[in-house]
C-alpha atoms as a PDB file:
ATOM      1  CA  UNK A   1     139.542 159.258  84.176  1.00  0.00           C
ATOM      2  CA  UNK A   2     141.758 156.310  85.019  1.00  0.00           C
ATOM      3  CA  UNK A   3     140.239 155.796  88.421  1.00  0.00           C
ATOM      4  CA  UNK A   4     137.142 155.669  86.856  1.00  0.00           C
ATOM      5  CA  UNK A   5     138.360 152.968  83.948  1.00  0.00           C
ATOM      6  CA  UNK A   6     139.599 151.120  86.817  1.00  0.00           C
ATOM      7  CA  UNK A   7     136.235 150.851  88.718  1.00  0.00           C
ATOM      8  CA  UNK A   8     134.784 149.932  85.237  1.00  0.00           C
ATOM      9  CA  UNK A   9     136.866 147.166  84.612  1.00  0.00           C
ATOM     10  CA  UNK A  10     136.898 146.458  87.969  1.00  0.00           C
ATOM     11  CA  UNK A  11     132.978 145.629  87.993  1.00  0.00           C
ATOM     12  CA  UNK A  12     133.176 144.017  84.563  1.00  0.00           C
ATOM     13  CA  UNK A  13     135.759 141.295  85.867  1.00  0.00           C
ATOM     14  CA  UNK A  14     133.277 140.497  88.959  1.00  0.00           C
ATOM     15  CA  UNK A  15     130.331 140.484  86.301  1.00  0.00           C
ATOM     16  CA  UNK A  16     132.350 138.105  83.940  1.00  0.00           C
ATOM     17  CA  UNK A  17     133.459 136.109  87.540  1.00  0.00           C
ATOM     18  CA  UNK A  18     129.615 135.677  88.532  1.00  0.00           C
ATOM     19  CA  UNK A  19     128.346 135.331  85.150  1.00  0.00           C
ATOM     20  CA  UNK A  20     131.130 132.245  84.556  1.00  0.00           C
ATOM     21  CA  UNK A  21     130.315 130.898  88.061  1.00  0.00           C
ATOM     22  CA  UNK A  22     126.707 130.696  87.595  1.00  0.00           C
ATOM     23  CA  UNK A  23     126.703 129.405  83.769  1.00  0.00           C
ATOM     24  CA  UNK A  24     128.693 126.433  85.127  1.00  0.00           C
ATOM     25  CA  UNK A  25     127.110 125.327  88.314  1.00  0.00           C
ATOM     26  CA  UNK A  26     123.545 125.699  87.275  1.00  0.00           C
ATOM     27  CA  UNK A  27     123.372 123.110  84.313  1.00  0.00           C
ATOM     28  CA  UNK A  28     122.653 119.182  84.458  1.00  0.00           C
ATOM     29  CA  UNK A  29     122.584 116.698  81.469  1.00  0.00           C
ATOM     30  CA  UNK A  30     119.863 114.668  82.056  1.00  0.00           C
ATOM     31  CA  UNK A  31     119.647 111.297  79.667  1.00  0.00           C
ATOM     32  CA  UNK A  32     116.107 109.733  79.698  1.00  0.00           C
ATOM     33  CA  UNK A  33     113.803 107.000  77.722  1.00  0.00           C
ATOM     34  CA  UNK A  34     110.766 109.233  79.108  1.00  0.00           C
ATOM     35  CA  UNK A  35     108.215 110.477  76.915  1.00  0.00           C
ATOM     36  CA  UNK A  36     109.166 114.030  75.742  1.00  0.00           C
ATOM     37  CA  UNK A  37     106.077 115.815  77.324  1.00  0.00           C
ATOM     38  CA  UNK A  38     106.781 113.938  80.315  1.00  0.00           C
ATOM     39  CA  UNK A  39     110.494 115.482  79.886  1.00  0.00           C
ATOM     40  CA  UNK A  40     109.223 118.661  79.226  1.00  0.00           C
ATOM     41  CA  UNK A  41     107.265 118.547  82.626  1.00  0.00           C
ATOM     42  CA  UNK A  42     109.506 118.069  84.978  1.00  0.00           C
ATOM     43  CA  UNK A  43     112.514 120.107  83.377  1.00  0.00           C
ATOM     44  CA  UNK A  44     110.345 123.133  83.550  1.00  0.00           C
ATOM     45  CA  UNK A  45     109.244 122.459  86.864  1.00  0.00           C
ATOM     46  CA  UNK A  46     112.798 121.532  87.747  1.00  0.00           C
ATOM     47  CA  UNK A  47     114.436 125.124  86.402  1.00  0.00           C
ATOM     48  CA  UNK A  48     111.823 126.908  87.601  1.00  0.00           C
ATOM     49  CA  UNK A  49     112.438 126.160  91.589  1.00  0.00           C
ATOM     50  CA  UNK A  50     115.654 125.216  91.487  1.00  0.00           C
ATOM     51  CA  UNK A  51     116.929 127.660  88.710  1.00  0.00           C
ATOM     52  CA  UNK A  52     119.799 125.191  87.106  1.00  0.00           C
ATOM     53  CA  UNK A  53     119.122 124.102  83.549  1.00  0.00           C
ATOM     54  CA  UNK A  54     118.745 120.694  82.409  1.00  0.00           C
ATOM     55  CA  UNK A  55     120.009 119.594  79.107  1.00  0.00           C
ATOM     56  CA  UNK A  56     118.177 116.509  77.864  1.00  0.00           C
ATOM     57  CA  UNK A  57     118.801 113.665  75.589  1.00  0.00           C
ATOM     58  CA  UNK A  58     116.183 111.568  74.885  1.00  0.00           C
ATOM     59  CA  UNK A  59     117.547 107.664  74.116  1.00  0.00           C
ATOM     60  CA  UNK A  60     116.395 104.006  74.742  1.00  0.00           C
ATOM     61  CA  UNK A  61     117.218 103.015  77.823  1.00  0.00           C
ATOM     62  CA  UNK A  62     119.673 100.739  76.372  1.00  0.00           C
ATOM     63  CA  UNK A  63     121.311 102.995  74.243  1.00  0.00           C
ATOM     64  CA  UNK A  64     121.618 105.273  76.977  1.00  0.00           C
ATOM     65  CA  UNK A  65     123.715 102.330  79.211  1.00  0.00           C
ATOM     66  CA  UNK A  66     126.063 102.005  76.115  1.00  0.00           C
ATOM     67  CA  UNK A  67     126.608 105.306  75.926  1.00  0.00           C
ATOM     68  CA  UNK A  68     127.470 105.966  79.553  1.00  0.00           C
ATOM     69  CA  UNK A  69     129.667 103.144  79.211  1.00  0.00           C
ATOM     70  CA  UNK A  70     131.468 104.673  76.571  1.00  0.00           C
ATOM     71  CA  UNK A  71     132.048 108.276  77.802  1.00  0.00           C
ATOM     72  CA  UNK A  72     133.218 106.304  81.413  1.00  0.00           C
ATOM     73  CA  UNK A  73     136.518 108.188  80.842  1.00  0.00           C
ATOM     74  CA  UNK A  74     135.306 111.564  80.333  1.00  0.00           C
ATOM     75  CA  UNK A  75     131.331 111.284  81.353  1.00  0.00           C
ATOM     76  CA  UNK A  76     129.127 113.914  79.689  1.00  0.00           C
ATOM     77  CA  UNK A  77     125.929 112.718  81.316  1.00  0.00           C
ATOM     78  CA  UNK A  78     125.076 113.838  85.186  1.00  0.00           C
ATOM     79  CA  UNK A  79     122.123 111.582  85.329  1.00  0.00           C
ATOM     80  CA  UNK A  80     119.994 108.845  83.984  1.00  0.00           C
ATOM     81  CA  UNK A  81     116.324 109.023  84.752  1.00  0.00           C
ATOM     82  CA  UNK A  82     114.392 106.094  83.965  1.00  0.00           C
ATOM     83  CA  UNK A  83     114.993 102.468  82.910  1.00  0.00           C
ATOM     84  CA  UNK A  84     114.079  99.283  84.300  1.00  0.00           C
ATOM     85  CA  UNK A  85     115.686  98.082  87.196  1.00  0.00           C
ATOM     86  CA  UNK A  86     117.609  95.162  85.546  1.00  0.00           C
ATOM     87  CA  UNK A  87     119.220  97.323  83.270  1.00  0.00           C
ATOM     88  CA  UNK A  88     119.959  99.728  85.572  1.00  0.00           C
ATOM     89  CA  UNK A  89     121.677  97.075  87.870  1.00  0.00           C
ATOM     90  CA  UNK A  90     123.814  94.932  84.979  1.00  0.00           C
ATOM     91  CA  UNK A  91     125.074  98.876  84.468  1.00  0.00           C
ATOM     92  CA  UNK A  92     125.721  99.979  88.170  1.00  0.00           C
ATOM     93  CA  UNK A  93     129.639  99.853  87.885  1.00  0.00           C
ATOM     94  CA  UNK A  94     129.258 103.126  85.743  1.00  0.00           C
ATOM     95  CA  UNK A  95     126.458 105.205  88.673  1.00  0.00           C
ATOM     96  CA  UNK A  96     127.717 106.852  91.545  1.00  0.00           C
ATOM     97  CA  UNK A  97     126.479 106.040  95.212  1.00  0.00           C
ATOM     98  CA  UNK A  98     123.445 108.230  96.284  1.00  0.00           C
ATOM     99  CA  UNK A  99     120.861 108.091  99.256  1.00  0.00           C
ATOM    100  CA  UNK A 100     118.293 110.706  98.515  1.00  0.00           C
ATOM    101  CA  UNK A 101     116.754 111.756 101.575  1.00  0.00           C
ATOM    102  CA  UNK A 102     113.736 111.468  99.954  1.00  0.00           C
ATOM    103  CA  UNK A 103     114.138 107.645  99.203  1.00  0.00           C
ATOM    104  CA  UNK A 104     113.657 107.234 103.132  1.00  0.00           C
ATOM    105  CA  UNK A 105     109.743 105.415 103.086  1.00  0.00           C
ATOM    106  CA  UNK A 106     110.914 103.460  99.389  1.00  0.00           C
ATOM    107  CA  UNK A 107     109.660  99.764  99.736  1.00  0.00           C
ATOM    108  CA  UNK A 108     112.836  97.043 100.015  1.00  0.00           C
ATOM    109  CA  UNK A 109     114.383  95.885  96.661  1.00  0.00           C
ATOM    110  CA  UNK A 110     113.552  99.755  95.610  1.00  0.00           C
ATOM    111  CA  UNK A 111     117.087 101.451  96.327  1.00  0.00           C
ATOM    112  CA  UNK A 112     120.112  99.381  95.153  1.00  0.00           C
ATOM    113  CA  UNK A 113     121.892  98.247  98.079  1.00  0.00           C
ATOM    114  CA  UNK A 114     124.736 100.680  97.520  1.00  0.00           C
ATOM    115  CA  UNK A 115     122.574 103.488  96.394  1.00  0.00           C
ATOM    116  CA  UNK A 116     123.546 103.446  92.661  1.00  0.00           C
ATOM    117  CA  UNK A 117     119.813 103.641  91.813  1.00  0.00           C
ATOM    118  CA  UNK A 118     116.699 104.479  93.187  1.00  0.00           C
ATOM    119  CA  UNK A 119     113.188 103.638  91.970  1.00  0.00           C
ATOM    120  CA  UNK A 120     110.995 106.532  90.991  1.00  0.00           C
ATOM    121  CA  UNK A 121     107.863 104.778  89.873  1.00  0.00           C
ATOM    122  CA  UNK A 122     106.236 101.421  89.103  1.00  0.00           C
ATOM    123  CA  UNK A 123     105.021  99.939  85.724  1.00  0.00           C
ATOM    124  CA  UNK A 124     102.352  96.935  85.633  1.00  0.00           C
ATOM    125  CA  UNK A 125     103.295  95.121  82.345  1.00  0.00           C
ATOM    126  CA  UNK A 126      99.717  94.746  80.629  1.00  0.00           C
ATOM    127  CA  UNK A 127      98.030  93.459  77.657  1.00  0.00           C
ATOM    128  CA  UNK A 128      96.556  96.451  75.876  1.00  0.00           C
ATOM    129  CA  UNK A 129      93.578  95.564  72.857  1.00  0.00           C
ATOM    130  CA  UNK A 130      91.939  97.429  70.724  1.00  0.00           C
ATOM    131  CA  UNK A 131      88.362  97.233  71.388  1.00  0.00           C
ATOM    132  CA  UNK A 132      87.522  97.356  68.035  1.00  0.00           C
ATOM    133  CA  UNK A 133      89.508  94.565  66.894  1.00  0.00           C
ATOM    134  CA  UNK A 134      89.505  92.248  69.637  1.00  0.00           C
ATOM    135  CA  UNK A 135      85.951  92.547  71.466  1.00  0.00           C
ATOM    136  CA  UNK A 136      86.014  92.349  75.576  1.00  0.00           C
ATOM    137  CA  UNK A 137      84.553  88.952  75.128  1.00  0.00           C
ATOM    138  CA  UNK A 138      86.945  87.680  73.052  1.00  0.00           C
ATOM    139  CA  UNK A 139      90.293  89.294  74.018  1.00  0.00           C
ATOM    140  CA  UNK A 140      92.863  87.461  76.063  1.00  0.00           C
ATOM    141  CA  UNK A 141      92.238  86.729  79.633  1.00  0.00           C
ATOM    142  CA  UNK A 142      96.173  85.592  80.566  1.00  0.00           C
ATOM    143  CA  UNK A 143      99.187  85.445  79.200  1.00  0.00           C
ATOM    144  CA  UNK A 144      99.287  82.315  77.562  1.00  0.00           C
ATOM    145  CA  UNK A 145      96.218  83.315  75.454  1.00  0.00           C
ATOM    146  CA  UNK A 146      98.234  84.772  73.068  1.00  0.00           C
ATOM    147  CA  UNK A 147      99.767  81.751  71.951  1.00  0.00           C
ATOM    148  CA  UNK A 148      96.594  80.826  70.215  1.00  0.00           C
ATOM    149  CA  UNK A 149      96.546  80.663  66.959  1.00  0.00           C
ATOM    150  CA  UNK A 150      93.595  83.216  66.327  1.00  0.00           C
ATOM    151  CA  UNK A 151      96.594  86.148  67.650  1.00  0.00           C
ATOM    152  CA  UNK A 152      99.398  85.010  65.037  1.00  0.00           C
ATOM    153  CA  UNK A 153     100.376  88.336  63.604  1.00  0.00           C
ATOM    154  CA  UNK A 154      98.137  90.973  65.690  1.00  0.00           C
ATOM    155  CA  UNK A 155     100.114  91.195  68.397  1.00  0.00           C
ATOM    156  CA  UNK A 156     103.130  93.597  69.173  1.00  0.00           C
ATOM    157  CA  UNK A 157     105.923  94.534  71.478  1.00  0.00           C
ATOM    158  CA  UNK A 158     108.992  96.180  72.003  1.00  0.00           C
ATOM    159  CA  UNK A 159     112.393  94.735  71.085  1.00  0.00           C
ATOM    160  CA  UNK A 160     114.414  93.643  74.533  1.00  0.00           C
ATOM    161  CA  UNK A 161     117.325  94.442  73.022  1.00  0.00           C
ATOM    162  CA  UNK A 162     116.589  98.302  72.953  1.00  0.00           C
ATOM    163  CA  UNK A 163     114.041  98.899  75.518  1.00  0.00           C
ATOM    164  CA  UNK A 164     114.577  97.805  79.428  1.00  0.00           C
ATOM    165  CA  UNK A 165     110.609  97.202  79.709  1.00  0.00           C
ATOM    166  CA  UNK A 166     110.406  94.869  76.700  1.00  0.00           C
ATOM    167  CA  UNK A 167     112.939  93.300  78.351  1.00  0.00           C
ATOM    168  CA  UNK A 168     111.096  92.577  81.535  1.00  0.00           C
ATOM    169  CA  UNK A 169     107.856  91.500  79.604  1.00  0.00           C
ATOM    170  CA  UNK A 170     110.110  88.868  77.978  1.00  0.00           C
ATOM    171  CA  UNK A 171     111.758  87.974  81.577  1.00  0.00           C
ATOM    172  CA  UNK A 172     107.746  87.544  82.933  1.00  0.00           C
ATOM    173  CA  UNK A 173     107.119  85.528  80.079  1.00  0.00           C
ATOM    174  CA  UNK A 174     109.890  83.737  80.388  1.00  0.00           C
ATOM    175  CA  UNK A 175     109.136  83.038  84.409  1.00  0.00           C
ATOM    176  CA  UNK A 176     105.920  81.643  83.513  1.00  0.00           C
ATOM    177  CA  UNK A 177     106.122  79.373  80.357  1.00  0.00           C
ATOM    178  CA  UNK A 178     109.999  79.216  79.937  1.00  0.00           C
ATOM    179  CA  UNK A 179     111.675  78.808  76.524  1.00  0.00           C
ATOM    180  CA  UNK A 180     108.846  77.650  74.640  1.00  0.00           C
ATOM    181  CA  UNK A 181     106.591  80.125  75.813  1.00  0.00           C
ATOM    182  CA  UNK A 182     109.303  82.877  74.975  1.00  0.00           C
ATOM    183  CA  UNK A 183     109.304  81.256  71.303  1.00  0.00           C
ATOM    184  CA  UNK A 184     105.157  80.722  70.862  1.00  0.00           C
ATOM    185  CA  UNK A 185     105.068  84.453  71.921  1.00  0.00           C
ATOM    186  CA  UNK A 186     108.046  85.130  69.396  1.00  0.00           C
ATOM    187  CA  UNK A 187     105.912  83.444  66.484  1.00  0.00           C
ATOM    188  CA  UNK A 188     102.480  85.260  67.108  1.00  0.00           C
ATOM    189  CA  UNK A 189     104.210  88.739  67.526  1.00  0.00           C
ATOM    190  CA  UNK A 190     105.500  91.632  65.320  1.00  0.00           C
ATOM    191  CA  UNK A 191     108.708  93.223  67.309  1.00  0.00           C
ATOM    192  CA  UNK A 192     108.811  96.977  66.927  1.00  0.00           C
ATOM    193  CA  UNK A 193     112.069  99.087  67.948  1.00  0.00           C
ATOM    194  CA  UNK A 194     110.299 101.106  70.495  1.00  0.00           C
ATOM    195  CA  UNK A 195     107.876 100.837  72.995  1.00  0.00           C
ATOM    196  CA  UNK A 196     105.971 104.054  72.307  1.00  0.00           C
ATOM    197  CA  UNK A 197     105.171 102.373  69.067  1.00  0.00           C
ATOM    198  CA  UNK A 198     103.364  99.586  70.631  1.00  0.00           C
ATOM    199  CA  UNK A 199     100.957 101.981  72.585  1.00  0.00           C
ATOM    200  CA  UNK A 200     100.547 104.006  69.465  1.00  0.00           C
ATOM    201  CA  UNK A 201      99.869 101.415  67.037  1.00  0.00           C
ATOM    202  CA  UNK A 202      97.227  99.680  69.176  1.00  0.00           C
ATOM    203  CA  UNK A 203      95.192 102.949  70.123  1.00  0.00           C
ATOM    204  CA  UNK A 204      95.346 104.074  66.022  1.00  0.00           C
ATOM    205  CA  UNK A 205      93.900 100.359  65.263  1.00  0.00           C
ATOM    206  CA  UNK A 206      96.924  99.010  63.552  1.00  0.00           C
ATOM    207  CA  UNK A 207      97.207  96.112  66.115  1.00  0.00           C
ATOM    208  CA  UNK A 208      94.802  94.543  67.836  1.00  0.00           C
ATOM    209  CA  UNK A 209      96.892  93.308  70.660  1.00  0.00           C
ATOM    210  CA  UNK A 210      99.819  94.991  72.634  1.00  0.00           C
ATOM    211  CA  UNK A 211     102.097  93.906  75.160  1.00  0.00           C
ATOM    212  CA  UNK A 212     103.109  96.941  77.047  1.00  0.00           C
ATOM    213  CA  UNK A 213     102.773  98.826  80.367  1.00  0.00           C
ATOM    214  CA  UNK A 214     100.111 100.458  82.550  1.00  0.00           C
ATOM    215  CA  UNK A 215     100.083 104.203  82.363  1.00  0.00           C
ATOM    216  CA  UNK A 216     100.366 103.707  78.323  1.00  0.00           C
ATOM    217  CA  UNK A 217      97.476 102.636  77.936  1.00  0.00           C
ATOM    218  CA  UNK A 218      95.830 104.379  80.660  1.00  0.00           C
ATOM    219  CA  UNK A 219      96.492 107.490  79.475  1.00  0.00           C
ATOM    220  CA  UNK A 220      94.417 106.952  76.239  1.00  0.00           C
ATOM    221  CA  UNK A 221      91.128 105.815  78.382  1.00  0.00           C
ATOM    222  CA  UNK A 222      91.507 109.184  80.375  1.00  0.00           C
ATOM    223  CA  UNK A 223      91.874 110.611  77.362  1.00  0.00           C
ATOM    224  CA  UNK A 224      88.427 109.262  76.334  1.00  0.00           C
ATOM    225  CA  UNK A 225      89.289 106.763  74.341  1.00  0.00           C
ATOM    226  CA  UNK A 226      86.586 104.222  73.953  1.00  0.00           C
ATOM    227  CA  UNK A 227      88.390 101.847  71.943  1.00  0.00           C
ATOM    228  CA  UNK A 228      91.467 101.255  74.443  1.00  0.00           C
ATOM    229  CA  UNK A 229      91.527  98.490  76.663  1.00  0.00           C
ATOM    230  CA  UNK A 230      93.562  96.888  79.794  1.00  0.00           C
ATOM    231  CA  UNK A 231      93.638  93.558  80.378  1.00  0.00           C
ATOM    232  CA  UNK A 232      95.493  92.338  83.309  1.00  0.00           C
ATOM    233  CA  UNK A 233      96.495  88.807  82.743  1.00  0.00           C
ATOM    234  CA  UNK A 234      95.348  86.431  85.225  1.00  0.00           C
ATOM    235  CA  UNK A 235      98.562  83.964  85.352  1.00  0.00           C
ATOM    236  CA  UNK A 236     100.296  87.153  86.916  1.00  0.00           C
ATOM    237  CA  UNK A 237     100.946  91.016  85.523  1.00  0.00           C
ATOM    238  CA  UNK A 238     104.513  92.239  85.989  1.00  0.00           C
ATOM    239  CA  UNK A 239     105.561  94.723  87.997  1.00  0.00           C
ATOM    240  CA  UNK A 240     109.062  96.475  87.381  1.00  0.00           C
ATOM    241  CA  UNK A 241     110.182  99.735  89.275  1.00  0.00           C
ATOM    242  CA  UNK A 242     112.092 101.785  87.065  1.00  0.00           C
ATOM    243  CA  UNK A 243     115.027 103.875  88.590  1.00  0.00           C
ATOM    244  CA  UNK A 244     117.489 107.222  88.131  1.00  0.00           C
ATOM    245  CA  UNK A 245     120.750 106.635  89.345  1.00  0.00           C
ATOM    246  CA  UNK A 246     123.757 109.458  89.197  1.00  0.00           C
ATOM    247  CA  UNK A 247     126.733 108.586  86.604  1.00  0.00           C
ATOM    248  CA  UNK A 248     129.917 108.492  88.257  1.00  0.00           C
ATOM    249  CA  UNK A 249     132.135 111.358  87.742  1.00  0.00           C
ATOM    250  CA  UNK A 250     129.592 113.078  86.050  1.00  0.00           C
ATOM    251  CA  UNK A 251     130.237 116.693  85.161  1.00  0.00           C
ATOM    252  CA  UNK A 252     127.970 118.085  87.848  1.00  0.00           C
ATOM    253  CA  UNK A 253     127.089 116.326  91.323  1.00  0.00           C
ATOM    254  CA  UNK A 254     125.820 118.702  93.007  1.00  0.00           C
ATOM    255  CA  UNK A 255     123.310 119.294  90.480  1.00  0.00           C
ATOM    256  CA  UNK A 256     122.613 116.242  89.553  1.00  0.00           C
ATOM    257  CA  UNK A 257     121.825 115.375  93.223  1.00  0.00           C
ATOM    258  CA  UNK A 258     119.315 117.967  93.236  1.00  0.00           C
ATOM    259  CA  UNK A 259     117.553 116.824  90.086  1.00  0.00           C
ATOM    260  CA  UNK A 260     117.670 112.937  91.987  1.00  0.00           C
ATOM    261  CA  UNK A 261     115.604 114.721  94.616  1.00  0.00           C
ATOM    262  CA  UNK A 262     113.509 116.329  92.770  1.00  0.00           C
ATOM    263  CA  UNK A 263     112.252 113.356  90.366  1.00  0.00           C
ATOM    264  CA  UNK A 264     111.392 111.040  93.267  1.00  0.00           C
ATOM    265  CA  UNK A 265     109.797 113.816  95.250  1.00  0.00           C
ATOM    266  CA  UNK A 266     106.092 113.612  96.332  1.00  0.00           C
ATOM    267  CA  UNK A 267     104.646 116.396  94.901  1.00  0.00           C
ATOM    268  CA  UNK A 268     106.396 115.289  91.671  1.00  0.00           C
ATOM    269  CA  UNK A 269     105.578 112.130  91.625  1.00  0.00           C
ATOM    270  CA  UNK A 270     101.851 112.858  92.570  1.00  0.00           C
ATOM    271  CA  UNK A 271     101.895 115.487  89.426  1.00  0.00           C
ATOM    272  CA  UNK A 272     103.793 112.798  87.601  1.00  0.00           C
ATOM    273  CA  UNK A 273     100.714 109.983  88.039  1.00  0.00           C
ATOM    274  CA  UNK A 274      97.999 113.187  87.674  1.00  0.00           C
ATOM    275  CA  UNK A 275      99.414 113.461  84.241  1.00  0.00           C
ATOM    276  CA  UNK A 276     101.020 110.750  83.152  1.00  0.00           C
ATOM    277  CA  UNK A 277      99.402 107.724  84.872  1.00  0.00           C
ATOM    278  CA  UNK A 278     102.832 106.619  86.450  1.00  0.00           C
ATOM    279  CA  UNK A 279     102.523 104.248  89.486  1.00  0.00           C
ATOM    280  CA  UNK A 280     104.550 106.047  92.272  1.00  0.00           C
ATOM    281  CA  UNK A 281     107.077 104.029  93.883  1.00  0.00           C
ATOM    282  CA  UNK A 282     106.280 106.462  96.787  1.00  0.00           C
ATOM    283  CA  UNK A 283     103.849 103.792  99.408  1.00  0.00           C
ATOM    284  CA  UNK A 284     102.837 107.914 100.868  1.00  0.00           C
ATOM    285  CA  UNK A 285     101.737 109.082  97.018  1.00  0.00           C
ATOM    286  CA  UNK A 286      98.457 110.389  96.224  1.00  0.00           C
ATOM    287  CA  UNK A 287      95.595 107.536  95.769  1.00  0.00           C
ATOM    288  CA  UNK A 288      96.126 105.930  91.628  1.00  0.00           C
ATOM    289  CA  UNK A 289      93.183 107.163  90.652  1.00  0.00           C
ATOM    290  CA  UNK A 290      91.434 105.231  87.969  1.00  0.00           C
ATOM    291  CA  UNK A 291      93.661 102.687  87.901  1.00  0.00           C
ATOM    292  CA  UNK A 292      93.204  99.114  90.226  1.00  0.00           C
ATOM    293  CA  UNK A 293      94.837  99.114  93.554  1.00  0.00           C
ATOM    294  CA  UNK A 294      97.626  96.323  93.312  1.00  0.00           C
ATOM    295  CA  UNK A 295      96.561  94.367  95.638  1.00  0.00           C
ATOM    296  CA  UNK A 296      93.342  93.975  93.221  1.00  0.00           C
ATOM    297  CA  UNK A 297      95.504  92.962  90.652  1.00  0.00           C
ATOM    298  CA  UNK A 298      96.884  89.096  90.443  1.00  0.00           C
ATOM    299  CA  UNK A 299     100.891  89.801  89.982  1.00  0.00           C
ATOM    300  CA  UNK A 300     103.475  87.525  89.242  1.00  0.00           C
ATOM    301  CA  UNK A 301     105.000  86.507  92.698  1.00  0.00           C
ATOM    302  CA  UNK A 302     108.197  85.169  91.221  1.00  0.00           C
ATOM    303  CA  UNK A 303     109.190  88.158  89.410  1.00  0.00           C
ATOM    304  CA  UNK A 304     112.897  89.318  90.594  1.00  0.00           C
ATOM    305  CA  UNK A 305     114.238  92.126  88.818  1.00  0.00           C
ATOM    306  CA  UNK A 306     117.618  90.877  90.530  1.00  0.00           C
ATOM    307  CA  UNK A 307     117.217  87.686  89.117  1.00  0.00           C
ATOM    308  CA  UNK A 308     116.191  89.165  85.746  1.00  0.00           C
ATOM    309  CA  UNK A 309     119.929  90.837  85.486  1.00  0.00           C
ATOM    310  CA  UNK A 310     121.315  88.065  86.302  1.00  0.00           C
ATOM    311  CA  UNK A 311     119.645  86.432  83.245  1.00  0.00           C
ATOM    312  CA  UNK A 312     119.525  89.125  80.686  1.00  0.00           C
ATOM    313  CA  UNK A 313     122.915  87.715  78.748  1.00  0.00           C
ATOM    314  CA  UNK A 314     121.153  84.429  78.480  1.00  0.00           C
ATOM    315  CA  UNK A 315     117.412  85.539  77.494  1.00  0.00           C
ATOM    316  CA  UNK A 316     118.478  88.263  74.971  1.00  0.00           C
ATOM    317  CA  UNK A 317     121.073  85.319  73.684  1.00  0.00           C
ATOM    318  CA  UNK A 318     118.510  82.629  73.102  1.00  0.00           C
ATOM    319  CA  UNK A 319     115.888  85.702  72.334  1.00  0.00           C
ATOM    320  CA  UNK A 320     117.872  86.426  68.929  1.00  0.00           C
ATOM    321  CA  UNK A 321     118.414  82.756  68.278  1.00  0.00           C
ATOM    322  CA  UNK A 322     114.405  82.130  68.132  1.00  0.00           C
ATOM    323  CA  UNK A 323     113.967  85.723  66.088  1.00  0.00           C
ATOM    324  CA  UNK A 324     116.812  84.429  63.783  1.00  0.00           C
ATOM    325  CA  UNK A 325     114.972  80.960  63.485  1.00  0.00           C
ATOM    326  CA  UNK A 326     111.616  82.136  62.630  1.00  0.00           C
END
């Protein structure tokens, strides 16, 4: 009897050992601005080869950089997956260094130079109209259009402050007609808190006019959408990779480099675009069907997401003084 209640606690202590073992390593915290579906997509796909679990919080992107700041000390986040590239960069002090093997073929500018982030896709910053609201014919052609005083009030976008592609839409704008363009666009438009809400609101006929990105909009014409529109603005579209980077000292790095992997894989990224309508940052992805090739599409030449950290203290500065003014 006691030799047998010794094998029996024997195998429940190696049980309990594996069990522990496995509960711990196969977990990451993933913190994203992604659409939840698009969340949902690549978790599942994520657990299901890899078998780790990923625990997601779903924030602005910069919400998400104050909050890694915050936790520096005791990090509860393994990785962030995606923001704009400015953001990402003004935060790199608080990612970890990490070349993904499959980052190899990424364009220049598309992996920080000390591999904090990497680029996973590409957004073209667009205007999206409402067709029944502002008619091909009379919808604006560039940016500057929207100045005019027909748009006053029918026009939307994100807030800068709290989302990292509002924030390079204002940086474009800002590239092209400088401070007074920043504050005509400022007058004409209503500033939402998120950028899903611009996307929404024009495709339910709320706004006419929205200044937001790409695959947004896309998604509701390959959806059959009729009343959805793209207009790429002839003074120059912007084009902004958006990145996941690793948070240093995160709870999980060997993990987390396997969810790094994973997101700017091809096959994920090709699913990704299938789905979604993301531009791959992959140059080997499958062909963007539906959408223009870029080099149809007039983009701003002087856009520098570099150059856009550099100036986000300033522009969000002066951005609140003209809000404030209005």
């Amino acid at each position: 009897m006691r030799n047998y209640l010794c094998k029996l606690w024997a195998v429940a202590a190696v049980s309990l050992f594996l069990f522990a073992g496995s509960a711990s390593a196969a977990e990451v915290v993933l913190y994203s601005s992604n659409p939840s579906e698009l969340l949902d997509l690549v978790t599942r796909g994520f657990e299901a080869k890899t078998g780790i679990r990923v625990s997601v919080v779903r924030l602005g992107t910069g919400e998400a950089m104050k909050r890694i700041a915050a936790e520096k000390n005791k990090p509860l986040c393994d990785v962030f997956w995606s923001g704009d590239v400015a953001v990402l960069e003004n935060a790199k002090a608080n990612f970890q260094t990490y070349r993904s093997p499959e980052a190899k073929g990424l364009p220049a500018g598309y992996v920080e130079k000390e591999g904090r982030w990497t680029a996973s896709n590409a957004h073209v910053m667009i205007i999206m109209t409402n067709k029944s609201q502002a008619k091909d014919q009379d919808a604006p052609k560039m940016w500057k259009d929207l100045f005019m005083p027909k748009w006053k009030g029918k026009i939307v976008m994100a807030n800068p402050e709290k989302s990292g592609s509002a924030y390079a839409q204002v940086y474009g704008i800002y590239k092209l007609y400088g401070w007074d363009g920043l504050k005509k666009l400022i007058e004409h438009a209503k500033i939402l808190d998120s950028s899903s809400l611009i996307y929404k609101g024009v495709a339910a006929g709320e706004y006419p006019l929205g200044v937001t990105m790409e695959y947004a909009a896309h998604r509701y014409i390959v959806g059959g959408d009729r009343n959805v529109g793209i207009v790429y603005p002839s003074d120059g579209a912007f084009m902004a990779p958006e990145a996941t980077g690793i948070v240093a000292n995160c709870p999980h790095p060997a993990e987390a480099k396997k969810l790094v992997d994973y997101l700017i894989s091809k096959p994920v990224v090709d699913e990704i675009f299938a789905k979604f309508s993301r531009r791959p940052a992959r140059p080997d992805a499958a062909d963007t069907e539906g959408l223009p090739p870029l080099k149809a599409i007039t983009l701003l030449k002087s856009f520098d997401p570099i150059e856009a950290n550099t100036l986000e203290k300033e522009l969000l500065k002066r951005w609140k003084e003209i809000i404030l003014s209005r």
